[in-house]
Protein backbone atom coordinates (compact mmCIF):
# COMPACT_ATOMS: atom_id res chain seq x y z
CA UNK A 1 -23.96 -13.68 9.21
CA UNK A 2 -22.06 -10.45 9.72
CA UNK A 3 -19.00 -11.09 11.31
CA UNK A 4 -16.56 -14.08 12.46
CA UNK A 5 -16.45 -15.34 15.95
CA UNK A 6 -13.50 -17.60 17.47
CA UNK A 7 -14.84 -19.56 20.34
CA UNK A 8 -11.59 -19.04 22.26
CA UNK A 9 -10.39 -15.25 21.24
CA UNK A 10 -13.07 -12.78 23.03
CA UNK A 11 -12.51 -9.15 22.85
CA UNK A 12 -11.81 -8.90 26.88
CA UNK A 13 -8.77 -11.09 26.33
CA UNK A 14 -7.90 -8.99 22.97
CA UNK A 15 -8.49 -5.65 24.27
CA UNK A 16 -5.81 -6.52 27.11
CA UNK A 17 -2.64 -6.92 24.43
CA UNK A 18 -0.27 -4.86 24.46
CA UNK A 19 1.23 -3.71 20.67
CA UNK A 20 4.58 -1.83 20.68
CA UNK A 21 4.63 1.10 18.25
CA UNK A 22 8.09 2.81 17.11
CA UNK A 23 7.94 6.58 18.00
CA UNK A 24 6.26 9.47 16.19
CA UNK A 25 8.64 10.28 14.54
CA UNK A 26 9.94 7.19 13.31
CA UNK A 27 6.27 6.54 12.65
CA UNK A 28 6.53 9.54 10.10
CA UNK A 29 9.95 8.29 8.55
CA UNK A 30 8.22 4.88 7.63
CA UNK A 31 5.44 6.63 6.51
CA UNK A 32 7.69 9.14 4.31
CA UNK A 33 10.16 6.18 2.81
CA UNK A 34 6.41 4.49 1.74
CA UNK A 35 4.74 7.68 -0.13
CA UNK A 36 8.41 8.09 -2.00
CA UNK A 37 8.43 4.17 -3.14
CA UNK A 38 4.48 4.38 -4.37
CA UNK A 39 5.34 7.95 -6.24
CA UNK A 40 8.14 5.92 -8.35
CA UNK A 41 5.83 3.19 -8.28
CA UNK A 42 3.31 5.73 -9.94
CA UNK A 43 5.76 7.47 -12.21
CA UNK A 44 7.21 4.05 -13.18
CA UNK A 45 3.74 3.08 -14.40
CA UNK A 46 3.13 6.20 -16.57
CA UNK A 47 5.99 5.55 -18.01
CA UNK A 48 5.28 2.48 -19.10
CA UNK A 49 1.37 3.20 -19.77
CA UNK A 50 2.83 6.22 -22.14
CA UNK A 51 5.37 3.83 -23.75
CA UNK A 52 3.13 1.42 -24.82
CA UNK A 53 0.47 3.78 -25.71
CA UNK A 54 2.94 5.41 -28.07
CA UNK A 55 4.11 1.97 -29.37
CA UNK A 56 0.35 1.11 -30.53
CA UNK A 57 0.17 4.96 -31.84
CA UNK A 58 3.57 3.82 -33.81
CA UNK A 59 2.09 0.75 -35.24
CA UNK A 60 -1.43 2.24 -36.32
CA UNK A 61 0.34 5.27 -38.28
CA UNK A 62 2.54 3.49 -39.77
């Protein structure tokens, strides 16, 4: 099987839809807002990965 088909939902009646996008450059602004949350997101987890790797460095020299 390679794929999923809905008796009632056919591409011609898909295809027709109509999805509203916010402008370009709103677009960019969500985009933007979503690459700063996942760098703190990143930087948040470093810190924590170097905390705990310096907690287990603690424990083992001392």
């Amino acid at each position: 099987m390679t794929g999923v088909q809905h008796p009632r939902i056919n591409f011609k009646k898909i295809s027709s839809f109509l999805i509203p996008l916010p402008p370009l450059n709103e677009q960019k602004r969500i985009v933007s807002k979503i690459e700063s949350i996942f760098a703190g997101i990143d930087a948040y987890r470093n810190r924590l990965k170097h905390g705990i790797t310096s907690q287990i460095c603690g424990f083992v020299i001392s």
